[in-house]
Protein backbone atom coordinates (compact mmCIF):
# COMPACT_ATOMS: atom_id res chain seq x y z
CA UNK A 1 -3.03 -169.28 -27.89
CA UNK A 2 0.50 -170.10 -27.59
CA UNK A 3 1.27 -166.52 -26.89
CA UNK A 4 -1.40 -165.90 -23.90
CA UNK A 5 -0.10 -168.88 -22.50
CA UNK A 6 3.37 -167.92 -22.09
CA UNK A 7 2.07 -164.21 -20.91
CA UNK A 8 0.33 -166.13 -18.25
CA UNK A 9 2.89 -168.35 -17.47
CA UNK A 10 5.61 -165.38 -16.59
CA UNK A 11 2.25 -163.44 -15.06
CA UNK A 12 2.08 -166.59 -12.55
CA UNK A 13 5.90 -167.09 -12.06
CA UNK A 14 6.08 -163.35 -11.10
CA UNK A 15 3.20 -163.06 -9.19
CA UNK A 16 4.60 -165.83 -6.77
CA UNK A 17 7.42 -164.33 -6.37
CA UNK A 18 5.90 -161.00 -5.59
CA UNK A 19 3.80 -163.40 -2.83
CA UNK A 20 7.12 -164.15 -1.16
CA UNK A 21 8.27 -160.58 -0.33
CA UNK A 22 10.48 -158.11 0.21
CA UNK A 23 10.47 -159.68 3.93
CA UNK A 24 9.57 -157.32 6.85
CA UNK A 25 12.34 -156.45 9.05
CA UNK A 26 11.88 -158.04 12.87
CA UNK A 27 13.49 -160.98 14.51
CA UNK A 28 14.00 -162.48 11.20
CA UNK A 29 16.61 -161.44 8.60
CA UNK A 30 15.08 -159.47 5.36
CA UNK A 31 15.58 -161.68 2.55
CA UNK A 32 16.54 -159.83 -0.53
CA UNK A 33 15.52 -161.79 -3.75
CA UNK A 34 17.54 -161.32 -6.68
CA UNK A 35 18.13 -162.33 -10.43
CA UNK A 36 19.85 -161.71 -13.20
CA UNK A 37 19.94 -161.32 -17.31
CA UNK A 38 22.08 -164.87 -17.84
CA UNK A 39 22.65 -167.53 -16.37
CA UNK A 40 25.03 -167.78 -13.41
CA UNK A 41 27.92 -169.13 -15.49
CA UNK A 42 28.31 -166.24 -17.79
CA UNK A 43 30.96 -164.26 -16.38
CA UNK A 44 29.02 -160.98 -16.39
CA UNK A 45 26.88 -162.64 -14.18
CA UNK A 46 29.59 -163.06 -11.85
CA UNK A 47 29.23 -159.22 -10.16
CA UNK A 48 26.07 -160.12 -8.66
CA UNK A 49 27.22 -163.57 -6.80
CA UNK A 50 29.94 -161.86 -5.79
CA UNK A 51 27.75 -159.26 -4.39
CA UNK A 52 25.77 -162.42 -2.69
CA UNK A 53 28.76 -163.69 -1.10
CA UNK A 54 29.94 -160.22 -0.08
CA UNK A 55 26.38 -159.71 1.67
CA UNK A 56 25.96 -162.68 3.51
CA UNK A 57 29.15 -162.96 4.68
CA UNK A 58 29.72 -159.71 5.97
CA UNK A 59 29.31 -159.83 10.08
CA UNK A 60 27.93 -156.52 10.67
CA UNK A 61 24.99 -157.67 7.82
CA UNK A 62 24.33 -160.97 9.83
CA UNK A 63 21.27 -161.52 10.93
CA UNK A 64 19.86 -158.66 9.00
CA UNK A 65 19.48 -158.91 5.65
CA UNK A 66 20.27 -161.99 3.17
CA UNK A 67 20.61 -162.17 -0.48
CA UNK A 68 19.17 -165.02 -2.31
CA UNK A 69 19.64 -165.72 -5.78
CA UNK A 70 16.45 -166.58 -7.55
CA UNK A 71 18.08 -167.31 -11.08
CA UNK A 72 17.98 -165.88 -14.83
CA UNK A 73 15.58 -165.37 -17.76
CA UNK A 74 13.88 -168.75 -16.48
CA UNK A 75 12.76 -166.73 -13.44
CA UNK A 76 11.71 -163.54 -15.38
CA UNK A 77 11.95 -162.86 -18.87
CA UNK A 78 15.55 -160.93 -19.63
CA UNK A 79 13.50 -157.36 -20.94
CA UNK A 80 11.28 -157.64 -17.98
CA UNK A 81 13.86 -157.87 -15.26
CA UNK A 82 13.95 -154.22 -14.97
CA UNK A 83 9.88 -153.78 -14.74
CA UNK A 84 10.01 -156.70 -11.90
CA UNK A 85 12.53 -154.62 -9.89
CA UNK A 86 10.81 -151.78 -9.95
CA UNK A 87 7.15 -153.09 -8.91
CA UNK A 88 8.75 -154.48 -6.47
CA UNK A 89 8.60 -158.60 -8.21
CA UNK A 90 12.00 -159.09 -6.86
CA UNK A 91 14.48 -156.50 -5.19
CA UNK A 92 17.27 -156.49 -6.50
CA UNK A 93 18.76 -157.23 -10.44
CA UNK A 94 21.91 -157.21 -11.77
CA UNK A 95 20.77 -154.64 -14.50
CA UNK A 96 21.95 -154.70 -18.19
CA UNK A 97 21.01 -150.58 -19.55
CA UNK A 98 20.68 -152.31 -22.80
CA UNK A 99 17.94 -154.65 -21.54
CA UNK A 100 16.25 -151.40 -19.87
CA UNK A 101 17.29 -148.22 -22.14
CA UNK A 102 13.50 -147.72 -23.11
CA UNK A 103 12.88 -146.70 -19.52
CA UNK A 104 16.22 -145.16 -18.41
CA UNK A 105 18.14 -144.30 -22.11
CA UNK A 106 20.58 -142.30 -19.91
CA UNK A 107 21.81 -145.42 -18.23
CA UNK A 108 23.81 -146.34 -21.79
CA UNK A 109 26.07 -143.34 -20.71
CA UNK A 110 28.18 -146.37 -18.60
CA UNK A 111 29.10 -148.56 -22.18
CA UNK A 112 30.83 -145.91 -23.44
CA UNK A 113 32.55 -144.75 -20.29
CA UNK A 114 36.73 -144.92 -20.55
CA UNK A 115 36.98 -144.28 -16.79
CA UNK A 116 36.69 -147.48 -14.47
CA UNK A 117 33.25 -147.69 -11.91
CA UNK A 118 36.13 -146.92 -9.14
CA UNK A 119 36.82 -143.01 -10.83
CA UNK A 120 33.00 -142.76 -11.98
CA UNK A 121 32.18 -143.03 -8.47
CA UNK A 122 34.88 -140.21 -7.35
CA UNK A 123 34.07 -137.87 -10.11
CA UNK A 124 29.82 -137.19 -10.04
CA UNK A 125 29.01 -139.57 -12.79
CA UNK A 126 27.92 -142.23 -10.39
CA UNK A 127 25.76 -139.56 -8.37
CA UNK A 128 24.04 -138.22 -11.81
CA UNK A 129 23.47 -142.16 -12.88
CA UNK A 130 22.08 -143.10 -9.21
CA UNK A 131 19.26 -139.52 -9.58
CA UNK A 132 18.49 -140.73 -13.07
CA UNK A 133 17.68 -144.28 -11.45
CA UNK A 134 16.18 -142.66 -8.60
CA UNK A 135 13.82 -140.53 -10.94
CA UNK A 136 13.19 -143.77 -12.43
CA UNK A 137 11.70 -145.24 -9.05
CA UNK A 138 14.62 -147.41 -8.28
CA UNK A 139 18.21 -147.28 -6.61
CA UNK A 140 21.02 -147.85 -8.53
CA UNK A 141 23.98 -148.96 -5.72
CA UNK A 142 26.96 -150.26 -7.84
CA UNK A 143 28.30 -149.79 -11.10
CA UNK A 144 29.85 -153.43 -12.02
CA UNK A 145 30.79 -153.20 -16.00
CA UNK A 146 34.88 -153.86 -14.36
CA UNK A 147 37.58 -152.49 -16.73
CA UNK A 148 36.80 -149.88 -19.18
CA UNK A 149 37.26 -150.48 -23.18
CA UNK A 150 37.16 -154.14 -22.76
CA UNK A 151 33.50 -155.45 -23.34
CA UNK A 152 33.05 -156.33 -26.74
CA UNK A 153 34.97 -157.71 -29.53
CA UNK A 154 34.58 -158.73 -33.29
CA UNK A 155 35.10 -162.28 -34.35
CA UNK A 156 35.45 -163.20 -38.64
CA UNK A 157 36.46 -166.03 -40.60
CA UNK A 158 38.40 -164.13 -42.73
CA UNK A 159 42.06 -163.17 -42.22
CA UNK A 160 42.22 -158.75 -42.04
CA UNK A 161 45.38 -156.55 -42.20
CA UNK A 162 43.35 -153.70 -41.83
CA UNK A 163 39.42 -152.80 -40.24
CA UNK A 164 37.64 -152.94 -43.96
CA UNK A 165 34.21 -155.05 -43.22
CA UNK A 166 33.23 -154.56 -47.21
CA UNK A 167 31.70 -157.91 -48.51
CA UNK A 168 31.19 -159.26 -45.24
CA UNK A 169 28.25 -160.10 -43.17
CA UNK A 170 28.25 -159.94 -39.31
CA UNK A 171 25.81 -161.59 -36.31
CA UNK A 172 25.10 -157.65 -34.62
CA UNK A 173 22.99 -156.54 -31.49
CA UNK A 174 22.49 -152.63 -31.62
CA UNK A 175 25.96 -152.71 -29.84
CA UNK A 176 27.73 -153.44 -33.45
CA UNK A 177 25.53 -152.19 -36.15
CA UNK A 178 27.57 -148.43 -36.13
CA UNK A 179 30.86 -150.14 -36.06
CA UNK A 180 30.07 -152.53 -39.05
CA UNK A 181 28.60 -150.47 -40.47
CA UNK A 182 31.08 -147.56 -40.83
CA UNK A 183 33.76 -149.87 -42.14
CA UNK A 184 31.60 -151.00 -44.95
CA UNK A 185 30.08 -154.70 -43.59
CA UNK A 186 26.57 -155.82 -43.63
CA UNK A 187 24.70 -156.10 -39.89
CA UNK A 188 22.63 -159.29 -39.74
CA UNK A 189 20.25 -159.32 -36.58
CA UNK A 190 20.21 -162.87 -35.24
CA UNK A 191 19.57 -164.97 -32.07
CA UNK A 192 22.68 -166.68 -30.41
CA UNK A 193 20.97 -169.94 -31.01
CA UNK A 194 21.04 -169.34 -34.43
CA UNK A 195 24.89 -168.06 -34.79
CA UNK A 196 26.45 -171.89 -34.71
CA UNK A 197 24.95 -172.92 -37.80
CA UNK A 198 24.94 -169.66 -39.49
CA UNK A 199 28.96 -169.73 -38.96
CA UNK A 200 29.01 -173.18 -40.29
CA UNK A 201 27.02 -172.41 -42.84
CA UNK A 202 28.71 -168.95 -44.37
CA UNK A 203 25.54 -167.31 -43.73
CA UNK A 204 27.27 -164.88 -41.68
CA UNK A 205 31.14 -164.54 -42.02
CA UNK A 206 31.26 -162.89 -38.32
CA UNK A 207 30.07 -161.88 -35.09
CA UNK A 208 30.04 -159.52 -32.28
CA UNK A 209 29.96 -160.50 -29.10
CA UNK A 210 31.46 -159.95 -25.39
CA UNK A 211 35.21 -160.59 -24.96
CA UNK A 212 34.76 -163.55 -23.43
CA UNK A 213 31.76 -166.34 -23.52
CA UNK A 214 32.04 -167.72 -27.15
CA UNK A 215 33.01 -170.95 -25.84
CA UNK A 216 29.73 -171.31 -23.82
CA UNK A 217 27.98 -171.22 -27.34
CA UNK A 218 30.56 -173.67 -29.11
CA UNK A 219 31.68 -170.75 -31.22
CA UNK A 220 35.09 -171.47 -30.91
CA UNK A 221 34.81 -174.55 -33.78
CA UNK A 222 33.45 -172.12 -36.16
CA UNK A 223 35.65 -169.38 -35.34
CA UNK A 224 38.89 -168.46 -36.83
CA UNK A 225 39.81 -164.97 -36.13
CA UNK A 226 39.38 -163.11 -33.41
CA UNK A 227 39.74 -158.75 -34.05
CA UNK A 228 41.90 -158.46 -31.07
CA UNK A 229 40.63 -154.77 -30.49
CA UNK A 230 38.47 -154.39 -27.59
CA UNK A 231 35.87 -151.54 -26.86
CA UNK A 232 32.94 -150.42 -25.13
CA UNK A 233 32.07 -151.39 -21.15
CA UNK A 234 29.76 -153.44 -19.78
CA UNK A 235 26.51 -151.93 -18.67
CA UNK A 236 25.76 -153.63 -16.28
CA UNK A 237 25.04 -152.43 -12.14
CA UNK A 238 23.56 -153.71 -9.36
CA UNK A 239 20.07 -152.26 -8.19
CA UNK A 240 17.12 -152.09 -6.12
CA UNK A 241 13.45 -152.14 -6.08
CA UNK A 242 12.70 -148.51 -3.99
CA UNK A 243 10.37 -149.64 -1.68
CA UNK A 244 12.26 -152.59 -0.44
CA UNK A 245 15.77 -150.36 -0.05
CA UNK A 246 13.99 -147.56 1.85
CA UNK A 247 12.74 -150.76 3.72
CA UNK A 248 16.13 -151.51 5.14
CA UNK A 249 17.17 -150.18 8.46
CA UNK A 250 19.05 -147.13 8.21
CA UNK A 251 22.78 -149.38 9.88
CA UNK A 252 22.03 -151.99 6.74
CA UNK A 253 21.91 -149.41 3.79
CA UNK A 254 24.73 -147.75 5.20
CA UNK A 255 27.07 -150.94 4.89
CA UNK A 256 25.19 -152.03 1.93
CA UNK A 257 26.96 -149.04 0.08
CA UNK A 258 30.13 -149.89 1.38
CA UNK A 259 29.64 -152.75 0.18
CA UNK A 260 28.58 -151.61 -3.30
CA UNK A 261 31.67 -149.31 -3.38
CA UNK A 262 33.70 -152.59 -2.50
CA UNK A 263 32.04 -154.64 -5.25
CA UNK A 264 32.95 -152.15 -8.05
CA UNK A 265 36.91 -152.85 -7.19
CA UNK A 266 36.78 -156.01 -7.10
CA UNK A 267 34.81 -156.57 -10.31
CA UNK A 268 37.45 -154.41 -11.88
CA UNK A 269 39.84 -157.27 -11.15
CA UNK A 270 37.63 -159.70 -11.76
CA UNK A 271 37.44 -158.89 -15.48
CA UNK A 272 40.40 -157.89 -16.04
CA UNK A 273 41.76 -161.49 -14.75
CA UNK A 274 39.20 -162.77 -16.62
CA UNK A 275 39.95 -161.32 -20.33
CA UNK A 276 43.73 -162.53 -19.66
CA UNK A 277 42.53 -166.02 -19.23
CA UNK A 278 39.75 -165.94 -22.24
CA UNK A 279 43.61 -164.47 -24.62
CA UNK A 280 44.83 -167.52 -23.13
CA UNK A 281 41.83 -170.29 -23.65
CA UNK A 282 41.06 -169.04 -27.14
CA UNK A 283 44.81 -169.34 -28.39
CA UNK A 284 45.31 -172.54 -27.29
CA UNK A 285 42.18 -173.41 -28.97
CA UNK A 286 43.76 -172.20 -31.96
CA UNK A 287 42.34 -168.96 -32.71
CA UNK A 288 44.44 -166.09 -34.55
CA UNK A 289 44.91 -162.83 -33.20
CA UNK A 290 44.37 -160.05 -35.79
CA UNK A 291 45.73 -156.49 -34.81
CA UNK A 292 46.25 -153.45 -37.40
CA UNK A 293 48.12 -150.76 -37.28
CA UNK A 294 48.32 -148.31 -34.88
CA UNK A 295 46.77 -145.68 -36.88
CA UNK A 296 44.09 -148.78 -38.33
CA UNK A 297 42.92 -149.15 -34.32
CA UNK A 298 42.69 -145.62 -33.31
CA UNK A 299 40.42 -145.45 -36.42
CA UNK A 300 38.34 -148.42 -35.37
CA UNK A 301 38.46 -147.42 -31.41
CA UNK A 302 37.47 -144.13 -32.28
CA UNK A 303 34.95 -144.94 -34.72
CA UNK A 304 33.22 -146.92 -32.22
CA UNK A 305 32.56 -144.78 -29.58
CA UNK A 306 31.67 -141.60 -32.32
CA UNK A 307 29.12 -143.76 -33.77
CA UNK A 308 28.65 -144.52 -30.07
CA UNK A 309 28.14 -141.29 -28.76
CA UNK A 310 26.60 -139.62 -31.71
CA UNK A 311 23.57 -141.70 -31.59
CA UNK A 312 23.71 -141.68 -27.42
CA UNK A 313 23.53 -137.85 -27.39
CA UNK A 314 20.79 -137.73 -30.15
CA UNK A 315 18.72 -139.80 -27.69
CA UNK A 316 19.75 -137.81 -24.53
CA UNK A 317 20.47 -134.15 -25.03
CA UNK A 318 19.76 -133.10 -21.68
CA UNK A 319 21.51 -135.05 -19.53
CA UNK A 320 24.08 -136.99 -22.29
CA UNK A 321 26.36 -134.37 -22.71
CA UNK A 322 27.12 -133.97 -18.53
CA UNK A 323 27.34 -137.65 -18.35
CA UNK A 324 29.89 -138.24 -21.82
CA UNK A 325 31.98 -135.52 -20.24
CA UNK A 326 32.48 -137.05 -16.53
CA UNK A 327 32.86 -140.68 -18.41
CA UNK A 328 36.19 -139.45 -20.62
């Protein structure tokens, strides 16, 4: 009972929404409504406000088109976000691929990318990733995952010279499970509501998680080490319902890529200004720093994206091996 209520509590939330819109174009501006995986503090969130600000500030937009910012997984459920976009509940998403990879598996291509959105876009791996999308029914407009390699760490209460896991259990998404994995640890699937206590507790002795955002969770106090070895991008990119971006006047797309091409630089320096201040915050919050040696991280770097890659390619022979050779 519990269950059917919830269905048709997100059935009703959505259907409003799809009520409100997309708006027609006339003397009125089109209001574009938007949401995203997390809430608006997270800092991968932070791509799509920017996005916001960059639309409805820019003067040859004005007038035209606006975008409002519905909110998170309150709005619609995080692994439906993609499904709303494309029938057109909302219009536009900040996508995660790893929230939608059952509809568009290629889209993981971007997480193990080492070239920034700014050389994707240059080289024909952001025009293969916006035809995959567009196969899909929707429009994929801006790649905003920022610097390259720097998405994901591992964090253990346990002091390491060198990457050996064996003994130890780890908090994983599918993100982790190859990497812990191959250097002998035990993967332990578990909510982020659940990781405080299972820290405090020495149910798990570990955790992977973004580089930065442990100290929205409280982490931090149950945290001692942080693997100081970064991989992996973020998957995430900004995108539209079809109908409503074939909507648009032909003047508003066209600056709406420019603007798109705009956001991708300037979430590059976003995150990378942001993972300097997280080094800082979680040092003075006493955290240690654990590095190995050189040949110790190309071993873990590499063994990340192999594992990476391997099981990418497995999923996506026709496309995967284009879209791993533009990325590198």
């Amino acid at each position: 009972m519990r269950t059917r209520m919830l269905t048709l509590a997100v059935a009703a939330a959505v259907g409003a929404l799809a009520l409100a819109g997309p708006r027609p174009a006339g003397a009125e501006p089109v209001v574009l409504r938007g949401i995203t995986p997390w809430v608006q503090s997270y800092y991968w969130s932070e791509p799509f406000l920017m996005f916001q600000r960059m639309v409805n500030s820019n003067e040859k937009l004005k007038g035209k088109v606006i975008v409002s910012y519905l909110g998170a997984n309150e709005v619609v459920p995080t692994f439906e976000q993609f499904e709303a976009v494309r029938n057109g509940s909302v219009d536009v998403i900040l996508g995660a691929a790893s929230y939608y990879t059952g509809q568009i598996p290629e889209a993981m291509a971007v997480q193990y990318a080492k070239l920034p959105p700014t050389e994707l876009r240059k080289n024909g791996f952001y025009d293969l990733m916006r035809e995959i999308h567009d196969e899909a029914g929707v429009v994929y407009l801006a790649n905003t995952g920022g610097s390259p390699g720097k998405a994901f760490r591992m964090f253990v209460n346990k002091k390491l010279d060198a990457p050996d896991f064996t003994g130890l259990k780890f908090r994983v998404t599918p993100v982790y499970v190859s990497l812990v994995k191959a250097f002998g640890g035990t993967p332990i699937n578990m909510a982020p509501s659940e990781v405080y206590q299972a820290l405090d507790r020495k149910v798990v002795d570990g955790y992977g998680w973004s580089y930065g955002g442990i100290t929205d969770f409280g982490w931090q106090e149950v945290t001692s080490h942080v693997i100081d070895i970064p991989f992996y991008s973020a998957n995430t990119a900004i995108i539209f319902n079809k109908e409503a971006w074939d909507g648009l006047p032909d003047d508003v797309r066209a600056e709406l890529e420019k603007v798109g091409a705009a956001l991708e630089a300037r979430a590059e320096k976003f995150m990378a200004d942001y993972i300097e201040k997280e080094d800082t915050l979680l040092k003075g919050l006493g955290l240690e720093f654990l590095k190995f040696s050189e040949a110790d991280t190309a071993r873990y770097v590499e063994t990340a994206y192999s594992a990476g890659w391997k099981d990418y390619l497995e999923k996506n022979p026709d496309n995967g091996p284009k879209l791993k050779s533009l990325s590198e």
